[in-house]
N, C-alpha and C. Protein backbone atom coordinates (compact mmCIF):
# COMPACT_ATOMS: atom_id res chain seq x y z
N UNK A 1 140.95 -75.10 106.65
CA UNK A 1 140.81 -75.09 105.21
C UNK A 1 139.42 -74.58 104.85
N UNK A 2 139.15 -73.64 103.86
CA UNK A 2 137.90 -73.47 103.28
C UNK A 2 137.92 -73.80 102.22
N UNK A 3 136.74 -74.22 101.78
CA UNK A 3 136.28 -74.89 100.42
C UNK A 3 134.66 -74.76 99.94
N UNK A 4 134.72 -75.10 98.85
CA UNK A 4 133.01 -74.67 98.28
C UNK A 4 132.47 -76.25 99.28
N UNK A 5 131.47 -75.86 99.29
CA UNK A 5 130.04 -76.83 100.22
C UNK A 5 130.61 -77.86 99.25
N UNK A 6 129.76 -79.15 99.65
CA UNK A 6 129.42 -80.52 98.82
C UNK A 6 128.18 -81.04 99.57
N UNK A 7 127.58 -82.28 98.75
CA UNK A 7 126.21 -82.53 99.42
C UNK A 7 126.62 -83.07 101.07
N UNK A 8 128.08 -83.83 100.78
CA UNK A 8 128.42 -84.49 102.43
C UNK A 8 128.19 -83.44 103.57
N UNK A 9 128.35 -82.16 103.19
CA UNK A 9 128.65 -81.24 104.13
C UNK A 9 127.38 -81.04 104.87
N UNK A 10 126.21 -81.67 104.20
CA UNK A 10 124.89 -81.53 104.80
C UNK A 10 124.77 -81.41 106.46
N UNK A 11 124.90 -82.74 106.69
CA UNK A 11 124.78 -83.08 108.44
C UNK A 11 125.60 -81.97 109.24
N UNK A 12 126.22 -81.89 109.04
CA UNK A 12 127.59 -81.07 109.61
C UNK A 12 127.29 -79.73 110.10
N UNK A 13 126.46 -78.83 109.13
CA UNK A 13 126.11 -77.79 108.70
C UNK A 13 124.58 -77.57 109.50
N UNK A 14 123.73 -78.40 109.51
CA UNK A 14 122.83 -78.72 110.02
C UNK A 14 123.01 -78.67 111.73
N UNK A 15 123.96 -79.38 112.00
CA UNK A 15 124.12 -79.59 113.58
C UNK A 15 124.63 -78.52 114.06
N UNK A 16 125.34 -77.61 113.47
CA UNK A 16 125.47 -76.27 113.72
C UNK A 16 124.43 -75.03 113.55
N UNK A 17 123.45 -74.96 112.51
CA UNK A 17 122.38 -74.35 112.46
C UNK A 17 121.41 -74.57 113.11
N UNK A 18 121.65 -76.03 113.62
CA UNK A 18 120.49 -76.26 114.95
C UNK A 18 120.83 -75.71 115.88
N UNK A 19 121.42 -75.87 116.18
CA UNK A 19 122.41 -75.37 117.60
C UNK A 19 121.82 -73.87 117.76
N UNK A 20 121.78 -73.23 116.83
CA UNK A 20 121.50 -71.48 116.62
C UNK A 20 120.23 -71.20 116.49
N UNK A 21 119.76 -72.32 116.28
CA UNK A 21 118.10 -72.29 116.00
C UNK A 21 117.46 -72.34 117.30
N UNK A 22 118.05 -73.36 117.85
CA UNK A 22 117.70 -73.58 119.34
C UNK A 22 118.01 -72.63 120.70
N UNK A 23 119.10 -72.36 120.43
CA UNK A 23 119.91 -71.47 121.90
C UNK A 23 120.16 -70.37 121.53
N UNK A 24 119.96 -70.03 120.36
CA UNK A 24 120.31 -68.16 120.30
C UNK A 24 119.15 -67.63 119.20
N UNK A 25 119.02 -66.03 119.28
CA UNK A 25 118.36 -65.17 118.73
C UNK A 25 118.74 -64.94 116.87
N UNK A 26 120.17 -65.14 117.04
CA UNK A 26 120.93 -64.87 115.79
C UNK A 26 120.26 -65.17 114.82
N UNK A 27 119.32 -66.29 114.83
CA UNK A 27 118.32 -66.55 113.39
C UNK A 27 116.90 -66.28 114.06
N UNK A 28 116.40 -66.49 113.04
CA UNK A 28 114.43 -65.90 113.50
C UNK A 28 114.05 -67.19 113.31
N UNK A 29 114.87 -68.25 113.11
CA UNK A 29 114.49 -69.49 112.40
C UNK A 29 113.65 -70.39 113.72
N UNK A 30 112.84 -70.80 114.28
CA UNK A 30 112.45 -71.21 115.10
C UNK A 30 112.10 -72.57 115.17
N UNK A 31 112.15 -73.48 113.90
CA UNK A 31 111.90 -74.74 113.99
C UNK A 31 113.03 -75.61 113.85
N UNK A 32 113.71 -76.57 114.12
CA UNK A 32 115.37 -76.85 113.87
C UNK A 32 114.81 -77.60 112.37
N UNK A 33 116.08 -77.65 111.43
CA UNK A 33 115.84 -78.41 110.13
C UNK A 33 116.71 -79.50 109.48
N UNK A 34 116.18 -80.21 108.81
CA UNK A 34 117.08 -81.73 108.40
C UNK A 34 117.92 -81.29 107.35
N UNK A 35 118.90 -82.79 107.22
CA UNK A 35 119.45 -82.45 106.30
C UNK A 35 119.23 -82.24 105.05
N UNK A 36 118.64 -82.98 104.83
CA UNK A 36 117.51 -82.33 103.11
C UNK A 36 116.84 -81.41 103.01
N UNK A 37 116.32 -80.90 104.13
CA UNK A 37 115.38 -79.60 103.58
C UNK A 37 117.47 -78.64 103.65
N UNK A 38 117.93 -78.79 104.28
CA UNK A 38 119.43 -77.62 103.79
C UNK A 38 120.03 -78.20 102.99
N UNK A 39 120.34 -79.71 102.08
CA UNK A 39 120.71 -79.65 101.12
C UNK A 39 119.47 -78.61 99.95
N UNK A 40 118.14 -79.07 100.23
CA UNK A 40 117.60 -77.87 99.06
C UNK A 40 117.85 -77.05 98.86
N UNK A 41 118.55 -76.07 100.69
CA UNK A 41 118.76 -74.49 100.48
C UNK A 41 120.15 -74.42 99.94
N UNK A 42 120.93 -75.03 100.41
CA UNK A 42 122.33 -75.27 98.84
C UNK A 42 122.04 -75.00 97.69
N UNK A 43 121.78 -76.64 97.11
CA UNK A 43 120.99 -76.45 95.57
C UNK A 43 120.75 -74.90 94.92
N UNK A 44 119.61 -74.35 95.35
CA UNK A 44 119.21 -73.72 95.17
C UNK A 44 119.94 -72.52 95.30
N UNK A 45 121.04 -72.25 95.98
CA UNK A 45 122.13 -71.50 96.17
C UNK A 45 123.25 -71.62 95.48
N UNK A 46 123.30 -72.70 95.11
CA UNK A 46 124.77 -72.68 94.32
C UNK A 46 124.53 -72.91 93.14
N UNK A 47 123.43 -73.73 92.90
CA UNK A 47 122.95 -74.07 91.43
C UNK A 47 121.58 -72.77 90.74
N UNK A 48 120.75 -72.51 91.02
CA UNK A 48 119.79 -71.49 90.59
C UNK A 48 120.81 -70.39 90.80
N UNK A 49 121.04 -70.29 91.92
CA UNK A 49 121.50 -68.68 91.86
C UNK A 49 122.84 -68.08 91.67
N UNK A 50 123.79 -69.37 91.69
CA UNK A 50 124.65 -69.14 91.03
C UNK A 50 126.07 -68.45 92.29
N UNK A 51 125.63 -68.31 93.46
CA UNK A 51 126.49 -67.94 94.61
C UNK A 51 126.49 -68.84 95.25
N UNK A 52 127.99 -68.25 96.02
CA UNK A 52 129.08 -69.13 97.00
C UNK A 52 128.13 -69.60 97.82
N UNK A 53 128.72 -70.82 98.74
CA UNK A 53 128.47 -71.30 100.00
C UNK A 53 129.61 -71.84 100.15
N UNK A 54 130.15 -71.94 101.20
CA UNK A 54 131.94 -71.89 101.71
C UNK A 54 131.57 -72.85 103.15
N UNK A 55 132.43 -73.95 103.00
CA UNK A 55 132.64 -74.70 104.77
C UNK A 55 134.35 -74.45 105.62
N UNK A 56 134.16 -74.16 106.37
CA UNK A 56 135.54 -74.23 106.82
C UNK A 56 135.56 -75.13 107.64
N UNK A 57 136.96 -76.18 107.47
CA UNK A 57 137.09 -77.47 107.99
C UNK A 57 138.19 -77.38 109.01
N UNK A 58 138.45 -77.82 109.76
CA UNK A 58 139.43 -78.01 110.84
C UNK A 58 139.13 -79.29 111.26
N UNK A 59 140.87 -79.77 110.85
CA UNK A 59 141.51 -81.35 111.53
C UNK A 59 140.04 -82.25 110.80
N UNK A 60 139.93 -81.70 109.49
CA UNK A 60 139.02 -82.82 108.86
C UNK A 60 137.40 -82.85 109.44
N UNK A 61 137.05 -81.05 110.32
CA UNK A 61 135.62 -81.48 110.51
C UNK A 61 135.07 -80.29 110.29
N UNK A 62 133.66 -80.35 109.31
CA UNK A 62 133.45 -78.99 108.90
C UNK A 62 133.01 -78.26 110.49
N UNK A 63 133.50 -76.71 110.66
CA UNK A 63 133.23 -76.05 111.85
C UNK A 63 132.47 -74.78 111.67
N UNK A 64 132.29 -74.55 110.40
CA UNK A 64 131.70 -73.38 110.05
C UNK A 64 131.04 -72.88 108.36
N UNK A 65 130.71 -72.31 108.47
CA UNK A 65 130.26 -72.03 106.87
C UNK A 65 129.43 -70.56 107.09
N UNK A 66 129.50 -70.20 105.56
CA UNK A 66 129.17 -68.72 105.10
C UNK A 66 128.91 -69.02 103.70
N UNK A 67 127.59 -68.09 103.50
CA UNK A 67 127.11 -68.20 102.17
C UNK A 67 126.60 -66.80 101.58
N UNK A 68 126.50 -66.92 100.53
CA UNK A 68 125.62 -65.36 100.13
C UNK A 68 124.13 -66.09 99.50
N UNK A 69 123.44 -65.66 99.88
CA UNK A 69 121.91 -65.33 98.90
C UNK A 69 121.29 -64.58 98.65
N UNK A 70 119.82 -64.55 97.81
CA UNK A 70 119.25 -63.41 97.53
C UNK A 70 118.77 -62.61 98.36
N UNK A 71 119.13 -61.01 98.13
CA UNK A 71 118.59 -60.21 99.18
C UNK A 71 117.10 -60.14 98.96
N UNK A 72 116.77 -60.17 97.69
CA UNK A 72 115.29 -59.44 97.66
C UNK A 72 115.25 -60.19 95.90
N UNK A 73 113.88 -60.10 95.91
CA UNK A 73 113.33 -61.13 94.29
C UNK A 73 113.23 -59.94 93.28
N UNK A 74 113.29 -59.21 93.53
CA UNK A 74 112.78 -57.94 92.15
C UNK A 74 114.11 -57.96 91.13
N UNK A 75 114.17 -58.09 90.04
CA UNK A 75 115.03 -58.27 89.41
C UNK A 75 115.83 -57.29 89.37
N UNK A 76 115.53 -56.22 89.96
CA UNK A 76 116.69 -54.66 90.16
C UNK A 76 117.52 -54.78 91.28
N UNK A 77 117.37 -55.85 92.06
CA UNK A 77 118.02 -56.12 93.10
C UNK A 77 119.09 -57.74 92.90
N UNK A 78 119.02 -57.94 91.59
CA UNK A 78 120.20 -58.91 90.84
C UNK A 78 121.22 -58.67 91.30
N UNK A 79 121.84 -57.60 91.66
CA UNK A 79 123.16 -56.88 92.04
C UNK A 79 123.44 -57.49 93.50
N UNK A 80 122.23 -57.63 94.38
CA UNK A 80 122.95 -57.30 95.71
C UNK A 80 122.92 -58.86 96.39
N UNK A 81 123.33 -59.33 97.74
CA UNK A 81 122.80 -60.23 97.88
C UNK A 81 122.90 -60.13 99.79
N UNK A 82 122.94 -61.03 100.81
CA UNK A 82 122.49 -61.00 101.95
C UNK A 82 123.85 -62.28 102.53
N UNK A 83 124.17 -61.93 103.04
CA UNK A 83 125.71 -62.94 103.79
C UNK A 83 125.70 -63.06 104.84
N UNK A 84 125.79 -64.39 105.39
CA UNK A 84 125.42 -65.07 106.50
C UNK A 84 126.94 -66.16 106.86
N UNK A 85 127.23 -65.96 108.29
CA UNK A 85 128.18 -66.51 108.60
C UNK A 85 127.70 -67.07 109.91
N UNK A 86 128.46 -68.61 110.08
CA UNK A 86 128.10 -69.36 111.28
C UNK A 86 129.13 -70.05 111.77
N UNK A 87 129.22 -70.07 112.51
CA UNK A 87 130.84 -71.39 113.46
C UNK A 87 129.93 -72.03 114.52
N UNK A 88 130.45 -73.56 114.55
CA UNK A 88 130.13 -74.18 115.77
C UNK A 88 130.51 -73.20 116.86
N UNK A 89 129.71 -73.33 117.85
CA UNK A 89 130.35 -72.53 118.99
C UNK A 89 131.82 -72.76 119.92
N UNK A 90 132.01 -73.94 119.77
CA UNK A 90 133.34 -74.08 120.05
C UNK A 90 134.85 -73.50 119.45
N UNK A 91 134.28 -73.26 118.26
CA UNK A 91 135.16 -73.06 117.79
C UNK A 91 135.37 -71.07 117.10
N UNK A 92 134.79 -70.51 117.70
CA UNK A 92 134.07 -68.95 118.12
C UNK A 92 135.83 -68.52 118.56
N UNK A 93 135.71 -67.58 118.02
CA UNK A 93 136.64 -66.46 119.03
C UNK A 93 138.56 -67.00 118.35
N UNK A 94 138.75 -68.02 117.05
CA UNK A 94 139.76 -68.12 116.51
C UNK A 94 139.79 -67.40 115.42
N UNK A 95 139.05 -66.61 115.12
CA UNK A 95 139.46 -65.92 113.30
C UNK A 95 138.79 -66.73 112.10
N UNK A 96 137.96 -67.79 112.44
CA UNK A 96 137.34 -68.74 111.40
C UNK A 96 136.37 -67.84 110.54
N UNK A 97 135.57 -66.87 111.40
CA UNK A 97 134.61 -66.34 110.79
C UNK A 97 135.25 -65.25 109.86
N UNK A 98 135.85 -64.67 110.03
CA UNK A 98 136.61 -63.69 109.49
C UNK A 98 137.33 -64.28 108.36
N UNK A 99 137.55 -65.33 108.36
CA UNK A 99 138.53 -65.88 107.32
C UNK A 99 137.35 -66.63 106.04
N UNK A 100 136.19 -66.72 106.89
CA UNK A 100 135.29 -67.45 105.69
C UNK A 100 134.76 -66.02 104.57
N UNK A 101 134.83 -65.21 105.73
CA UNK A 101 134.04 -64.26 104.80
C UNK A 101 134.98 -63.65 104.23
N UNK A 102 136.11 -63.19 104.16
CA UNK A 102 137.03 -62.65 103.57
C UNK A 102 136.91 -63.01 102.44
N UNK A 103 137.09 -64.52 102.37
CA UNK A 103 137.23 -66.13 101.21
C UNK A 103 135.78 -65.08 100.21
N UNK A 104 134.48 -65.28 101.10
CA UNK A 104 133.18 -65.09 100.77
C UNK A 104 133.24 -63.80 99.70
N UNK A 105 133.93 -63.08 100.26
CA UNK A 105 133.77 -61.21 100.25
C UNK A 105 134.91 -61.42 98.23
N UNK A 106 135.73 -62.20 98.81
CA UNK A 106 136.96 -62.21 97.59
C UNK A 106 136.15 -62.67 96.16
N UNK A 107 134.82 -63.77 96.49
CA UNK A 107 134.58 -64.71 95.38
C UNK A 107 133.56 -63.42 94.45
N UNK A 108 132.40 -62.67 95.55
CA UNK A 108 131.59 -61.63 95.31
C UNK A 108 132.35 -60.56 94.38
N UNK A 109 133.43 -60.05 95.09
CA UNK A 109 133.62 -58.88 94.28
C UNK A 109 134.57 -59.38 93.22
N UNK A 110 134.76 -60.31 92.41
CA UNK A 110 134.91 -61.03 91.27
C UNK A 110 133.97 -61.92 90.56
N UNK A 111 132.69 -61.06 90.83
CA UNK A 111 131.69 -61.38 90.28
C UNK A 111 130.77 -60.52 89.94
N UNK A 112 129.87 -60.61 89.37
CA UNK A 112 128.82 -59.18 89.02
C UNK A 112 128.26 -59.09 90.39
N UNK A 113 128.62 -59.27 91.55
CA UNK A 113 127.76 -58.50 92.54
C UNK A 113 128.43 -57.25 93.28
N UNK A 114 127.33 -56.69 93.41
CA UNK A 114 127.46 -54.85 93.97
C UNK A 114 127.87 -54.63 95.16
N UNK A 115 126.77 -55.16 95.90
CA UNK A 115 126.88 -55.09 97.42
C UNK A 115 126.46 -55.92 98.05
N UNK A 116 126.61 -56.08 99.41
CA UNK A 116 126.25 -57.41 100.15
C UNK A 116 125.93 -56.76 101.26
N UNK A 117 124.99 -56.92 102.27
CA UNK A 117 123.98 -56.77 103.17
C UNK A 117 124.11 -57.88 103.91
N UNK A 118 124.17 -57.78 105.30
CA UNK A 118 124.22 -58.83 106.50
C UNK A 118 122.78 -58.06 107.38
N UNK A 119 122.22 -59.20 108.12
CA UNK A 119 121.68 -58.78 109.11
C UNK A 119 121.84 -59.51 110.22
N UNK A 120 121.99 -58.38 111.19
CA UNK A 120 122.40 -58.82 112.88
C UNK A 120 121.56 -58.45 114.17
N UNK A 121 121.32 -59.54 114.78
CA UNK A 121 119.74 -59.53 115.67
C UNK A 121 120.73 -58.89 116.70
N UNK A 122 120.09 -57.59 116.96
CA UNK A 122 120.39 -56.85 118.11
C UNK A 122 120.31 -56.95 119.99
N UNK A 123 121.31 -56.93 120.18
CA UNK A 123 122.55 -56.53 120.47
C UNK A 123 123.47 -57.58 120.45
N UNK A 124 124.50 -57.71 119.67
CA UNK A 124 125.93 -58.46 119.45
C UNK A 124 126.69 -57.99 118.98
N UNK A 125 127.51 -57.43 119.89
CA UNK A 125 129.14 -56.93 119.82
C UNK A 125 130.29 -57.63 119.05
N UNK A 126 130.20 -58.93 119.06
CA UNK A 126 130.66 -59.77 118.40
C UNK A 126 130.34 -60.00 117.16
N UNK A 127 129.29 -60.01 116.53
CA UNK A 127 128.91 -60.06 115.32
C UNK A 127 129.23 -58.84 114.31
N UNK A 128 128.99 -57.82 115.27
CA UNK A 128 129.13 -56.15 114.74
C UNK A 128 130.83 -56.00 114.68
N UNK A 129 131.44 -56.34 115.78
CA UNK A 129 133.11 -55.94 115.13
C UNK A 129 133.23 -57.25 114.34
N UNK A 130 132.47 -58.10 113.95
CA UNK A 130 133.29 -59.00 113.01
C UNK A 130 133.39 -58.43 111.36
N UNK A 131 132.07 -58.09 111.41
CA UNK A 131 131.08 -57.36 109.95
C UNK A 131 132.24 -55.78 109.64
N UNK A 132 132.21 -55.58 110.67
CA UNK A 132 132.91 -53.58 110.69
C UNK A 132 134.49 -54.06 110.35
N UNK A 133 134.97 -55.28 111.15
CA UNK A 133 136.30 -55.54 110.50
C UNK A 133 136.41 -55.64 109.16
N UNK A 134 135.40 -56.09 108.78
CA UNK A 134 135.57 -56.68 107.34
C UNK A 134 135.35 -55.76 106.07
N UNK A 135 134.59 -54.09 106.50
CA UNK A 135 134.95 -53.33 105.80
C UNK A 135 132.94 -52.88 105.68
N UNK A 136 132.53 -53.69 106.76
CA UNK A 136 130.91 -53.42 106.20
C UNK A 136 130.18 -52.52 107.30
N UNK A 137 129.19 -51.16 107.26
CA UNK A 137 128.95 -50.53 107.59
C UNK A 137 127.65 -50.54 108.09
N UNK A 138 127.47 -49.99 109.14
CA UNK A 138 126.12 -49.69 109.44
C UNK A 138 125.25 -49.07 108.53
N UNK A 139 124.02 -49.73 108.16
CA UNK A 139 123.17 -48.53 107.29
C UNK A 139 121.60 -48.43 107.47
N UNK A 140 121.31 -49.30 108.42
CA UNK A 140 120.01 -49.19 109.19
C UNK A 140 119.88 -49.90 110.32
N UNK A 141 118.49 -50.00 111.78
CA UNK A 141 118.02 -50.83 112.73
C UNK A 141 117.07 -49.81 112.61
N UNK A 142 116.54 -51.71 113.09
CA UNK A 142 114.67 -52.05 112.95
C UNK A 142 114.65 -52.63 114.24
N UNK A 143 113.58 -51.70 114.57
CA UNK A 143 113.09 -52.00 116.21
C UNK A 143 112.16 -53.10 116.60
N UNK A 144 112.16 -54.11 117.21
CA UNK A 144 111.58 -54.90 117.08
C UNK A 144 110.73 -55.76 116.15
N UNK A 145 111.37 -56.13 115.46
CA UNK A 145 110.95 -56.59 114.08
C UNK A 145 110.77 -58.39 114.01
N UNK A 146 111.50 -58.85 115.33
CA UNK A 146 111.59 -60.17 115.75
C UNK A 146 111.36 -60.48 116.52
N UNK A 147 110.37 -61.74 116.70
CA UNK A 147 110.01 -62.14 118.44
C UNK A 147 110.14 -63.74 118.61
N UNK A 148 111.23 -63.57 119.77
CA UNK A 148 111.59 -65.31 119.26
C UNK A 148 112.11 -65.31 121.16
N UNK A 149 112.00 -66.41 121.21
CA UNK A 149 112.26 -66.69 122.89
C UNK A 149 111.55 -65.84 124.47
N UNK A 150 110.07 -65.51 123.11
CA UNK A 150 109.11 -64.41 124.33
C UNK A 150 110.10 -63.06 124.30
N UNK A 151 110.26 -62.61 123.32
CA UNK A 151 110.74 -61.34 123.87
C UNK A 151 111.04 -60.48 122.15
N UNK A 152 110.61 -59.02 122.24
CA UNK A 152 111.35 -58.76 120.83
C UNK A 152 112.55 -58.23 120.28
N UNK A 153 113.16 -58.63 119.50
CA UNK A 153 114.53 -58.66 118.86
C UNK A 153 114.49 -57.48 117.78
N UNK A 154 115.30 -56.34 117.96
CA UNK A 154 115.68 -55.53 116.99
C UNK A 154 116.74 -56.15 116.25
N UNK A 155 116.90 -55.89 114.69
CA UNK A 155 117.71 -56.29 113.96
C UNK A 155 118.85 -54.61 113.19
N UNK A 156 120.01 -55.50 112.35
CA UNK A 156 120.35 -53.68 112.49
C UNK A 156 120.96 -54.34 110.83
N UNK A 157 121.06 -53.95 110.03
CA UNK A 157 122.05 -54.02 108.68
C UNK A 157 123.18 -53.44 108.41
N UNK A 158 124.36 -54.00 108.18
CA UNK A 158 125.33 -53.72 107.69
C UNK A 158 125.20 -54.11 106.43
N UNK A 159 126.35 -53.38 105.65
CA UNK A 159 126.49 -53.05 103.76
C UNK A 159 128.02 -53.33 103.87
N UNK A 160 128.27 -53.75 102.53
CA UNK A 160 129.52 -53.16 101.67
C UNK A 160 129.08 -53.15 100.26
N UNK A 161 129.87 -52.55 99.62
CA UNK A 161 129.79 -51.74 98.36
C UNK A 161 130.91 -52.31 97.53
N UNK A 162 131.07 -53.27 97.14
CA UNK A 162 132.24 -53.60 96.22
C UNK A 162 132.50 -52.54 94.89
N UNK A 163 133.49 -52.45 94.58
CA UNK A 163 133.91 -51.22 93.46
C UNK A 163 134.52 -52.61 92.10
């Protein structure tokens, strides 16, 4: 089942973003974080800015979530925003991710936004056919732009263009 976030969804969400914080490159995020400092980044996501954040639940336990936020602060960039998708790792490789963002992708382009921008810490094959399934394109990589686990991380952007 997917559904909009709630504050319960805090912990849940958290123990999965740790998880990514800790054992993989996928975020630049390097310190793990509580549940209140990510209920703020909610808040502030669903309430200031007015975009989705989506949990997907299975057998009653949240396993994943996808959100959009701001790409960039300049007010000419109101249009676009930056989409981020995560699954417990267990639960990887069923179609969850694909199905949040679809959900994600459906709420955006019934809304005043333009385009949506992902970024993906280089090299993941998995991340890249998930994004390319979904209709979103390559449109830049940045060469070492990240250094996280002693080593540096190129990142690459995918787009879509809602009409």
């Amino acid at each position: 089942m997917i559904r909009h976030v709630c504050s319960t969804d805090a912990q849940a969400i958290v123990d999965i973003y740790n998880w990514y914080i800790q054992e993989s490159s996928i975020t630049f995020e390097e310190q793990t974080i509580d549940a209140q400092h990510l209920q703020e980044r909610i808040l502030s996501i669903t309430n200031e800015l007015n975009l989705p954040w989506l949990v997907c639940e299975f057998e009653g336990r949240v396993v994943g979530y996808a959100y959009a936020s701001q790409w960039k602060q300049r007010s000419a960039y109101r249009f676009s925003v930056e989409v981020s998708v995560y699954l417990d790792p267990e639960y990887q490789g069923r179609g969850l991710g694909r199905q949040l963002y679809a959900e994600l992708f459906n709420l955006l382009q019934h809304s005043d936004i333009h385009s949506a921008l992902a970024v993906i810490t280089l090299p993941n094959e998995a991340s890249v056919a998930l994004h390319e399934k979904l209709g979103m394109k390559k449109v830049a990589h940045f060469e070492q732009v990240g250094y996280k686990f002693e080593q540096w991380q190129d990142v690459g952007y995918w787009q879509i263009i809602f009409d």
